[in-house]
C-alpha atoms as a PDB file:
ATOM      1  CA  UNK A   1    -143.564  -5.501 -99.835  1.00  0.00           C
ATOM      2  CA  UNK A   2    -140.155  -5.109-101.751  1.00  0.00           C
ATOM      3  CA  UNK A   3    -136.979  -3.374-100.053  1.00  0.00           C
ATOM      4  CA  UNK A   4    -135.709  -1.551-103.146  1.00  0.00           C
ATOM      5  CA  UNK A   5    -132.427  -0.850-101.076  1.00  0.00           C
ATOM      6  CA  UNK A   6    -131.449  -4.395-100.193  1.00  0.00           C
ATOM      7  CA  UNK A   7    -133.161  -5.677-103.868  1.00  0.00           C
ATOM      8  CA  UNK A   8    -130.892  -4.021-105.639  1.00  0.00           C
ATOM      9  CA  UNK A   9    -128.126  -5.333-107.488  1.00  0.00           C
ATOM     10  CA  UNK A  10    -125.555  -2.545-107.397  1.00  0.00           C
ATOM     11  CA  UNK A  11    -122.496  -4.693-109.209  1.00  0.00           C
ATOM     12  CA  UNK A  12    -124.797  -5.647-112.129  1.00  0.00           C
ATOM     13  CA  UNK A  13    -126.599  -2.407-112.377  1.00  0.00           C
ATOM     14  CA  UNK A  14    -122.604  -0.709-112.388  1.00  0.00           C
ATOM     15  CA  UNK A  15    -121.608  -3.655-115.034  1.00  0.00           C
ATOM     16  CA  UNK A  16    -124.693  -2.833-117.322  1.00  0.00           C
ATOM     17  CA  UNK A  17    -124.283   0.935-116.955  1.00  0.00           C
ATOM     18  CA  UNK A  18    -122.372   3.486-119.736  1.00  0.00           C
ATOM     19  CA  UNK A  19    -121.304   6.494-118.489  1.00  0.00           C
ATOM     20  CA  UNK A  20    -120.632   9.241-120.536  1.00  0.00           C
ATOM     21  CA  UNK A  21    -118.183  12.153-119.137  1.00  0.00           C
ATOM     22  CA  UNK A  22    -119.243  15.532-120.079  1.00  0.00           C
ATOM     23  CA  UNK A  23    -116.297  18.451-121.392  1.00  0.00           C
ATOM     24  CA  UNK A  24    -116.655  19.953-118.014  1.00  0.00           C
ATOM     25  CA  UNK A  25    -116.073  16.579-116.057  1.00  0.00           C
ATOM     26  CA  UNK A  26    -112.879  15.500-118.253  1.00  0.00           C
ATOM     27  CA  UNK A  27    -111.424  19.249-117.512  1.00  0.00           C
ATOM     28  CA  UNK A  28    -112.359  18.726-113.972  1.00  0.00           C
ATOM     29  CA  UNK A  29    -110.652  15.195-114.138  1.00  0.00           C
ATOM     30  CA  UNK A  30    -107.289  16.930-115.483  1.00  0.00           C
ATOM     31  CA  UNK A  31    -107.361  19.566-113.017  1.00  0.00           C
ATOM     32  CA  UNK A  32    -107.591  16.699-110.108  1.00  0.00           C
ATOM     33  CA  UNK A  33    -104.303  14.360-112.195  1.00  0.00           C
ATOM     34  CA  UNK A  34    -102.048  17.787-112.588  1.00  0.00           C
ATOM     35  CA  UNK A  35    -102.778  18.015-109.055  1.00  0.00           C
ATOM     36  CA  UNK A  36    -102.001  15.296-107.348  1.00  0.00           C
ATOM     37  CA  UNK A  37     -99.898  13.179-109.808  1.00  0.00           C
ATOM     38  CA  UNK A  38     -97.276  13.615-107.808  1.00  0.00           C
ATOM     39  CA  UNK A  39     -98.269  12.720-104.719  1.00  0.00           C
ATOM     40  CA  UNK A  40    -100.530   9.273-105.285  1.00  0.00           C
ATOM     41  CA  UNK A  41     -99.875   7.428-108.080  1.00  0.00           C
ATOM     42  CA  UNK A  42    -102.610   4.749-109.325  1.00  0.00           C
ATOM     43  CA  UNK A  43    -100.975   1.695-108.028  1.00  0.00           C
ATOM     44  CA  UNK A  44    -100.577   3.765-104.676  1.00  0.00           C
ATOM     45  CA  UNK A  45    -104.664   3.862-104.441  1.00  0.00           C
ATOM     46  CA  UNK A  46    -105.169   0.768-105.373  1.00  0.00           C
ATOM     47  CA  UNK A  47    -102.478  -1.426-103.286  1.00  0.00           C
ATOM     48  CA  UNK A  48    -104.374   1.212-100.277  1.00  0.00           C
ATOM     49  CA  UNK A  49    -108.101  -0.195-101.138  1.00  0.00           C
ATOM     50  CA  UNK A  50    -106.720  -3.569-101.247  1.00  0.00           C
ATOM     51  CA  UNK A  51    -105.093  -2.881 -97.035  1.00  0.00           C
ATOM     52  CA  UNK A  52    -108.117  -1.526 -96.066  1.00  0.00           C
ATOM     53  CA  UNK A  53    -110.043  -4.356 -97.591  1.00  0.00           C
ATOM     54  CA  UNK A  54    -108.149  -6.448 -96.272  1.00  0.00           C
ATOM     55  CA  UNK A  55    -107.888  -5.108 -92.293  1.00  0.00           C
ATOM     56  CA  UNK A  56    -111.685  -4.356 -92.438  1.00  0.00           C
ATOM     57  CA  UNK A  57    -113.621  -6.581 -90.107  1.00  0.00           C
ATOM     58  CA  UNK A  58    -115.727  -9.180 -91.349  1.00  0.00           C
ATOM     59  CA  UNK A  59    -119.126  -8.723 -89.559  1.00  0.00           C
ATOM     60  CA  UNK A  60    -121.165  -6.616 -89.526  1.00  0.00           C
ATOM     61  CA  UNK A  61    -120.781  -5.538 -85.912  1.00  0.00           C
ATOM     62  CA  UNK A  62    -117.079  -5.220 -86.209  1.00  0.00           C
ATOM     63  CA  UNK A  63    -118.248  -2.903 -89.588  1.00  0.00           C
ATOM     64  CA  UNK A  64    -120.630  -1.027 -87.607  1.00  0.00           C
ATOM     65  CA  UNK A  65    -117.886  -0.202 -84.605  1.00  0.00           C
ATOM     66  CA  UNK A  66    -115.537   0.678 -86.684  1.00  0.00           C
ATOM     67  CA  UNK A  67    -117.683   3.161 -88.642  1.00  0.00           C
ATOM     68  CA  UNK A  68    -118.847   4.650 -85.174  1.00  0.00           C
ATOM     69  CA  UNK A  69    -115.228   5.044 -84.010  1.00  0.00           C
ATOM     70  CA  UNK A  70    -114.468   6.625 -87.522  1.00  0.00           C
ATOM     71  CA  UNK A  71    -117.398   8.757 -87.066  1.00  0.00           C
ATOM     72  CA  UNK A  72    -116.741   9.673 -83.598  1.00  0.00           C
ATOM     73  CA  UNK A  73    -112.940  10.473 -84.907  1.00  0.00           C
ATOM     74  CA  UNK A  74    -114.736  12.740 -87.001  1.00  0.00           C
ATOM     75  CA  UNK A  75    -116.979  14.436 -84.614  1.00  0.00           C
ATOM     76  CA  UNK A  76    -114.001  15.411 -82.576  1.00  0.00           C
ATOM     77  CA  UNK A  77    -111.168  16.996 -85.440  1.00  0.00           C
ATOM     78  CA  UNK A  78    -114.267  19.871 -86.570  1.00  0.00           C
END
């Protein structure tokens, strides 16, 4: 029997892939810049993804507690 979920390459498949952006998803793309240009700028995000990769634990249990405290943050603010 073959796990399609964990057989899956996801990096190759996203290397391999084109995408092609539609009229209505580059309009929607420069609503979303005019928006918040001035608030996050590109090196903002990524320096952020880099800290959180970086702070994230490292096993999988540490992953898994942190998602349920995330969750459970989540749970209680709605």
């Amino acid at each position: 029997m073959c796990d399609h979920a964990s057989d899956l390459n996801r990096e190759k498949m996203l290397r391999n892939m084109r995408f092609y952006i539609t009229d209505h998803g580059e309009n929607f793309l420069a609503d979303l810049e005019s928006k918040w240009e001035n608030l996050l700028t590109k090196e903002q995000y990524f320096a952020e993804i880099k800290r959180q990769e970086e702070e994230a634990p490292r096993t999988k249990s540490g992953r898994g507690a942190m998602m349920a405290r995330y969750n459970k943050k989540v749970r209680d603010e709605t």
